[in-house]
N, C-alpha and C. Protein backbone atom coordinates (compact mmCIF):
# COMPACT_ATOMS: atom_id res chain seq x y z
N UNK A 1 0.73 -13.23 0.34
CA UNK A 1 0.39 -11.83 0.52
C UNK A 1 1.66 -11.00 0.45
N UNK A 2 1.89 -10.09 -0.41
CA UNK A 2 3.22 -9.31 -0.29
C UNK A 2 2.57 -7.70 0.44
N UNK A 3 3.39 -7.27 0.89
CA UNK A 3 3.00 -6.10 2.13
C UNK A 3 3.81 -4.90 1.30
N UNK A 4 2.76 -4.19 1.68
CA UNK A 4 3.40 -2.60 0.89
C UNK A 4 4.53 -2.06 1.80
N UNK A 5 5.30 -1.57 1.31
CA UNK A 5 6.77 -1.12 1.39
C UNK A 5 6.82 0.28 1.76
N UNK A 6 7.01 0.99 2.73
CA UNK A 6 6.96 1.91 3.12
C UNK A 6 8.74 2.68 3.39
N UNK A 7 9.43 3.50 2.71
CA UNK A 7 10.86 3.95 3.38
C UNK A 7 10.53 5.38 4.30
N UNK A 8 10.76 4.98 5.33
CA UNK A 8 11.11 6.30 6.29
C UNK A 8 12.65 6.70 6.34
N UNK A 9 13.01 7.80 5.36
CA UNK A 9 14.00 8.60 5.33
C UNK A 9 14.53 9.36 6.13
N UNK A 10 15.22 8.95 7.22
CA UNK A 10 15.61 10.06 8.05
C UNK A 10 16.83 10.55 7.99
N UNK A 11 17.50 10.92 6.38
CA UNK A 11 18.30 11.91 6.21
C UNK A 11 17.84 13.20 6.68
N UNK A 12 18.59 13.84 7.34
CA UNK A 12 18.90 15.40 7.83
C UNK A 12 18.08 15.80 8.89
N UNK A 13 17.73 14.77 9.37
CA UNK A 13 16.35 14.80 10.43
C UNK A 13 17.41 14.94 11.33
N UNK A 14 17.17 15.85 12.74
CA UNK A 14 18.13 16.50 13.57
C UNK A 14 17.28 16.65 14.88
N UNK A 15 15.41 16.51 15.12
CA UNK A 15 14.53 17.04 15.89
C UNK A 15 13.53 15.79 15.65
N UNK A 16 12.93 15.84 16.57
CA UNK A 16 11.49 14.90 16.86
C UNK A 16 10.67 15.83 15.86
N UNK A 17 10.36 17.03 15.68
CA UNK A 17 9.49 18.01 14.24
C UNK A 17 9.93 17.39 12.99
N UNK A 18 10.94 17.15 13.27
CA UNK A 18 12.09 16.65 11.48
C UNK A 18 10.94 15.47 11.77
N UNK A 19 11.38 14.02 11.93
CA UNK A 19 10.78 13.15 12.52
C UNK A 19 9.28 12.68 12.30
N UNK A 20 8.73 13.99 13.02
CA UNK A 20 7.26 13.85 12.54
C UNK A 20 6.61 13.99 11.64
N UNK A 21 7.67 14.97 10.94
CA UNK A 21 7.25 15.85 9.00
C UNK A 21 7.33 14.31 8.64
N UNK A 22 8.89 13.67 8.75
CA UNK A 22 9.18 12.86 7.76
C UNK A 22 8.14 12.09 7.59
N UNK A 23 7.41 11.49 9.33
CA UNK A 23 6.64 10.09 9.62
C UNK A 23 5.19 10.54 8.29
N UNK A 24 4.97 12.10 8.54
CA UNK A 24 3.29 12.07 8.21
C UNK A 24 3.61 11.78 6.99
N UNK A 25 4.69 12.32 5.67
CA UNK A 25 4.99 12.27 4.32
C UNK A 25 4.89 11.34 4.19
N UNK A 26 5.98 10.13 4.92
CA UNK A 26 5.98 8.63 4.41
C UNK A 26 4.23 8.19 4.23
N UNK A 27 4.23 8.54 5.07
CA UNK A 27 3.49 7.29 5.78
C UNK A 27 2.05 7.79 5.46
N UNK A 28 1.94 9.32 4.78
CA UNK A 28 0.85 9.67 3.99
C UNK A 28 -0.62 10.27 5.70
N UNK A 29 0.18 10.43 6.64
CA UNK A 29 -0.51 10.48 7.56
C UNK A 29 -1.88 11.50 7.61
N UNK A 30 -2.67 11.95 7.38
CA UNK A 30 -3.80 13.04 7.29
C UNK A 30 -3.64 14.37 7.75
N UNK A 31 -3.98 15.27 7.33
CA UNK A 31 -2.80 16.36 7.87
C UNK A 31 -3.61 16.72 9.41
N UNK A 32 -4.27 16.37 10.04
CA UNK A 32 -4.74 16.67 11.41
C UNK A 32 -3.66 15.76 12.12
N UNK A 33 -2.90 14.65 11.48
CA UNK A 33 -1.78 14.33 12.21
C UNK A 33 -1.40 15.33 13.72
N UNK A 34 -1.34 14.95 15.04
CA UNK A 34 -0.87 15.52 15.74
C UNK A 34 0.74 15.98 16.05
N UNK A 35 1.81 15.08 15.41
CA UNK A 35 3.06 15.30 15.11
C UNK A 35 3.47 15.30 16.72
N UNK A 36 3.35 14.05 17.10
CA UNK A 36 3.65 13.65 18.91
C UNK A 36 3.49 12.55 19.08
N UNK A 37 4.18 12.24 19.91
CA UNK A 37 4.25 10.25 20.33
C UNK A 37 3.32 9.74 20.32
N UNK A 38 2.25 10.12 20.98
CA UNK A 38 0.75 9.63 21.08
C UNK A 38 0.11 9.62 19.52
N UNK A 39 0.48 10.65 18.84
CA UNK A 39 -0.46 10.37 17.77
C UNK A 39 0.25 9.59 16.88
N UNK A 40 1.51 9.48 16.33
CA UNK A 40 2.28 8.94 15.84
C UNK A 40 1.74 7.16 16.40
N UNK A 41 1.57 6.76 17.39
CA UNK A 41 1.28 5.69 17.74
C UNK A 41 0.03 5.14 17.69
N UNK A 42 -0.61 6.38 17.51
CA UNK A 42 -2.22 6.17 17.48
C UNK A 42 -2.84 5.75 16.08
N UNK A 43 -1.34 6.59 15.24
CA UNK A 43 -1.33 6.52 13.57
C UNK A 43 -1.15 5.11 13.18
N UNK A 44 -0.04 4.56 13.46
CA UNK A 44 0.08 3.03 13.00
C UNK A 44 -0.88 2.23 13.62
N UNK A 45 -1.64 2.31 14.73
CA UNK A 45 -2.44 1.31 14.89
C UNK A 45 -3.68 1.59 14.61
N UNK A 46 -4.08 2.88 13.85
CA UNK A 46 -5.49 3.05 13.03
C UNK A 46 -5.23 2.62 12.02
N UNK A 47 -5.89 1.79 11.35
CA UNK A 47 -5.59 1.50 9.80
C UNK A 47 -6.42 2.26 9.10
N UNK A 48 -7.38 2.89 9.43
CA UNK A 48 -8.09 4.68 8.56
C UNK A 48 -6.47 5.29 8.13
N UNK A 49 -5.96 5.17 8.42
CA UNK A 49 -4.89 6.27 7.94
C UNK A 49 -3.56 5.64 7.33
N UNK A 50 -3.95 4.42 7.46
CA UNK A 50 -2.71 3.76 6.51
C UNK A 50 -2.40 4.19 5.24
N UNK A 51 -1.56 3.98 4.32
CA UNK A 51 -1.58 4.48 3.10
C UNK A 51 -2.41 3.14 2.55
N UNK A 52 -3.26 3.56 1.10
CA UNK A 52 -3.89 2.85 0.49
C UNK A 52 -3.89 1.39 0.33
N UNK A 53 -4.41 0.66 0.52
CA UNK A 53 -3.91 -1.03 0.09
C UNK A 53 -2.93 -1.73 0.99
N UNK A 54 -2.32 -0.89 2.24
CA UNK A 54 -1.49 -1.46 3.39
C UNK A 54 -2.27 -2.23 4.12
N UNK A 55 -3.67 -1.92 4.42
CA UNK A 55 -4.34 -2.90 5.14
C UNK A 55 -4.37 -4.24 4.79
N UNK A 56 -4.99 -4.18 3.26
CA UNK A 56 -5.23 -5.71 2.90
C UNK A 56 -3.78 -6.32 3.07
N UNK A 57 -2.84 -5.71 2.65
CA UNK A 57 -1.61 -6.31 2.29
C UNK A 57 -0.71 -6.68 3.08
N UNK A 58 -0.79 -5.89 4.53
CA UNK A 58 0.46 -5.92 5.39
C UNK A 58 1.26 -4.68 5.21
N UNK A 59 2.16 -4.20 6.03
CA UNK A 59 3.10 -2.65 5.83
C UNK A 59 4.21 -3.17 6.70
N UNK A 60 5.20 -2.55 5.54
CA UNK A 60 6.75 -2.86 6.02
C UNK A 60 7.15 -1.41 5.87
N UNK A 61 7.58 -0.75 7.41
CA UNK A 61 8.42 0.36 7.22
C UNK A 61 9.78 0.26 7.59
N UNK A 62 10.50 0.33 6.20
CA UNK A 62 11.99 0.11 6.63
C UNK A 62 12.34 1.73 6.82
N UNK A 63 13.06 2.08 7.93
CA UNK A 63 13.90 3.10 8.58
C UNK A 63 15.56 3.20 8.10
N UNK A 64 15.29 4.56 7.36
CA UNK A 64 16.66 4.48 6.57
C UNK A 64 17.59 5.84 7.26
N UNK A 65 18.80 5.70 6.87
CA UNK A 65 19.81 7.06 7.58
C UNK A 65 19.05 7.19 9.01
N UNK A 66 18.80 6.26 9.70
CA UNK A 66 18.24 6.87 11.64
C UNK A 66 19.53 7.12 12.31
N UNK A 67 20.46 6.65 12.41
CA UNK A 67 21.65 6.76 13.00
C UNK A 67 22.37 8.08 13.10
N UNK A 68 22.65 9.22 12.03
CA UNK A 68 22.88 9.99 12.90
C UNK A 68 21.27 11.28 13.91
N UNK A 69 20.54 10.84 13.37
CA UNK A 69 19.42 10.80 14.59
C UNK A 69 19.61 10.34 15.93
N UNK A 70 19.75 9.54 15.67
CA UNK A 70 19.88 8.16 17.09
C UNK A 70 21.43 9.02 18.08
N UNK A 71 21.92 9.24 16.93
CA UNK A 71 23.30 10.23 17.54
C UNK A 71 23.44 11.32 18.55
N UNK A 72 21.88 12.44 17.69
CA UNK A 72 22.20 13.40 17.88
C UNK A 72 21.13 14.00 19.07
N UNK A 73 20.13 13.14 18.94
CA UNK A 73 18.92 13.23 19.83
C UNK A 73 18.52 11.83 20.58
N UNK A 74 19.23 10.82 21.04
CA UNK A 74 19.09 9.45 21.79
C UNK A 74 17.92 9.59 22.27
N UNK A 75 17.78 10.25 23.57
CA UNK A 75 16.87 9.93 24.36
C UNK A 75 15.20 10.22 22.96
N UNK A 76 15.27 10.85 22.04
CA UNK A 76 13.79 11.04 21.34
C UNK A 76 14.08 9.97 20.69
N UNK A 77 15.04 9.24 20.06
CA UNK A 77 15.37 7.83 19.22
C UNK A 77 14.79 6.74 20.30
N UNK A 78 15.06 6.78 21.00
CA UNK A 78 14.51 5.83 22.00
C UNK A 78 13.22 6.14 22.33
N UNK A 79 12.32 6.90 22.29
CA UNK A 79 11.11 6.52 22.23
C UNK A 79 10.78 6.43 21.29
N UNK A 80 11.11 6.90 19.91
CA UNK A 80 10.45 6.80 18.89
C UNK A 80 10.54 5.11 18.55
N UNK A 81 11.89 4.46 18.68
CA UNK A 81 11.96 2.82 18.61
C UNK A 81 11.13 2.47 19.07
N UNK A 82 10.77 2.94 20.73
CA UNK A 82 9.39 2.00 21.51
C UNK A 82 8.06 2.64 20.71
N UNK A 83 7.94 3.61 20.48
CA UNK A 83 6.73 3.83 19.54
C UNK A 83 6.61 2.73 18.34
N UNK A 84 7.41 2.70 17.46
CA UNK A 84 7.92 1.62 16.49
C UNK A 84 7.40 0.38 16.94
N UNK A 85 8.14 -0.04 17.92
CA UNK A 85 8.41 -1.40 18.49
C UNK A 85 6.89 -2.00 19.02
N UNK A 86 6.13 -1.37 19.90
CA UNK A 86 5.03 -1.17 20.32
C UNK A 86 3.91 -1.76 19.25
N UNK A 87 4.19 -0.87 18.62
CA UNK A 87 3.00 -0.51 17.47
C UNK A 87 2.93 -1.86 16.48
N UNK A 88 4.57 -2.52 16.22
CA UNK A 88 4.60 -3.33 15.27
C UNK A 88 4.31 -4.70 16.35
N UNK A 89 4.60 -4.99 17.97
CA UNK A 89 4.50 -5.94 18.45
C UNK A 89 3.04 -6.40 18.47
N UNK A 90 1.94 -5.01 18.19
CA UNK A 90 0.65 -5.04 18.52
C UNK A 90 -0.09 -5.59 16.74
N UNK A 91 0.26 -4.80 16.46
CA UNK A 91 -0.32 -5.19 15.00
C UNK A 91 0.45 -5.88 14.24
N UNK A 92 -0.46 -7.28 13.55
CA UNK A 92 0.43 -8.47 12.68
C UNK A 92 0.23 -8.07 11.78
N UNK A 93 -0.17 -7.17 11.03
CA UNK A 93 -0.12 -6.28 10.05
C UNK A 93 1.27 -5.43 8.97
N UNK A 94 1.83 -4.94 10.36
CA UNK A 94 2.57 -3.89 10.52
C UNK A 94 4.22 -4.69 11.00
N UNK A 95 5.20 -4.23 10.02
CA UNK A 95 6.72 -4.76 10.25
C UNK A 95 7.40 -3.33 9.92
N UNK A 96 8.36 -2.91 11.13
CA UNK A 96 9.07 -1.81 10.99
C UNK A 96 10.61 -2.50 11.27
N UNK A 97 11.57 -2.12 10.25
CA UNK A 97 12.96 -2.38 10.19
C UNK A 97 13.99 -1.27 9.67
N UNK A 98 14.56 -1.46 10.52
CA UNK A 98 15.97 -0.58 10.57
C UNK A 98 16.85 -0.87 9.81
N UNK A 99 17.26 -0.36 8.49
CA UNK A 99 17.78 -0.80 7.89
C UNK A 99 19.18 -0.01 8.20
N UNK A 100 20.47 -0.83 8.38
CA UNK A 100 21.51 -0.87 8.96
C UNK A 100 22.79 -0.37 7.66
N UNK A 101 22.61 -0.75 6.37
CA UNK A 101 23.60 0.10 5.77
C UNK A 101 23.09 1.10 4.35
């Protein structure tokens, strides 16, 4: 089974709003998206709202440029990881990675 490939871009993202734009674009979220921890979490573990063919397949969201995020806003980087973390520990579906360079 190869798993659809998802990049979450978080160049110039500076705000949890940055963040949430980026999550719904990637990730193709429906635009009633709530753009908040809860829904953001509510998002990866509905598969109604996955992008197309992620269900059958599996979803890998690699997380790109987070760091100066993680910099500039910690304490919202840190929940957004446990949102992440959460979401991917719950569903065998779903693999989120931080990609480091």
């Amino acid at each position: 089974m190869t798993e659809r490939v998802v990049t979450l871009d978080l160049d110039g993202v500076t705000d949890k709003a940055g963040l949430m734009d980026r999550c719904a674009r990637a990730l193709e979220l429906p635009d009633w998206f709530g753009r908040n921890w809860d829904a953001l979490a509510d998002s990866l573990r509905d598969h109604t709202v996955w992008p197309e063919g992620a269900v059958e397949q599996g979803l890998l969201i690699v997380v790109r440029n987070w760091r100066p995020y993680e910099k500039a806003r910690p304490d919202e980087w840190d929940v957004a990881r446990e949102v992440f973390a959460e979401a991917a520990g719950r569903e065998s579906r779903l693999t989120v990675a931080l990609a480091l360079g």
